[in-house]
Protein backbone atom coordinates (compact mmCIF):
# COMPACT_ATOMS: atom_id res chain seq x y z
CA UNK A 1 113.94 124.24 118.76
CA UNK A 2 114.01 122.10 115.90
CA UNK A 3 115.98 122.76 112.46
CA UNK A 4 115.28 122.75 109.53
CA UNK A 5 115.71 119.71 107.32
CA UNK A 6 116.88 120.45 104.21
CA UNK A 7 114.86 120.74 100.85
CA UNK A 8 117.18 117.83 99.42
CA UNK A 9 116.94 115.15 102.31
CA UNK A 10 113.19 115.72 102.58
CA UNK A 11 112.85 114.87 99.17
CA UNK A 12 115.03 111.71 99.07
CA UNK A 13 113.09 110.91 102.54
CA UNK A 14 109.78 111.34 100.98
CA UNK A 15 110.58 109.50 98.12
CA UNK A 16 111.57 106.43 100.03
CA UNK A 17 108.74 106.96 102.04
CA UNK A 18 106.40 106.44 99.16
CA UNK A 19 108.67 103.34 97.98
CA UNK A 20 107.98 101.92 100.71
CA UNK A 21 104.51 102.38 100.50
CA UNK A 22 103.89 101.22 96.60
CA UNK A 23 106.15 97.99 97.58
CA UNK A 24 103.75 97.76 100.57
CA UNK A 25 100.77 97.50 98.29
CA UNK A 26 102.24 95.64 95.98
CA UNK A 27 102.74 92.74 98.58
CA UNK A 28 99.40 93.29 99.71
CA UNK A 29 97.68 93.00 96.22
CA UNK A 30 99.55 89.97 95.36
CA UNK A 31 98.31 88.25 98.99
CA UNK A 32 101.36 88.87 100.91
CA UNK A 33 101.76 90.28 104.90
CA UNK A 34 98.76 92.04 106.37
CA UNK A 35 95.85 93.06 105.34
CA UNK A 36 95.29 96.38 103.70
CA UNK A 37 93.20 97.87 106.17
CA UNK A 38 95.42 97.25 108.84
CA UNK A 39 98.64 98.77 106.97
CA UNK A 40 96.85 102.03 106.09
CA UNK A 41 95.15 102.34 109.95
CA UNK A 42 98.67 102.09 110.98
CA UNK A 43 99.95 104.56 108.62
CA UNK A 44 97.28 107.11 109.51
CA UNK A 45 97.58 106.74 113.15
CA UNK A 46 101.71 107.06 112.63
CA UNK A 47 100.89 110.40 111.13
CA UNK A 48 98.00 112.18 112.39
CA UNK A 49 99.06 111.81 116.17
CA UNK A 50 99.62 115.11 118.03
């Protein structure tokens, strides 16, 4: 059974989640890494797997 996490770590773990993701962009906007469709089909698949 898993436990709970708690209201304050999930926060701070979603926030750096979504860091992640606006630094992410930014680097792709400014021609940087992968391209954008790539990064965001590898996003959804990390997150919509059963």
């Amino acid at each position: 059974m898993m436990k709970a996490i708690p209201d304050e770590r999930k926060e701070k773990e979603q926030e750096a989640v979504r860091n992640h993701i606006l630094t992410s962009m930014k680097d792709i906007k400014a021609g940087k890494g992968r391209e954008y469709q790539q990064f965001f089909d590898e996003l959804e698949n990390r997150y919509t797997q059963k």
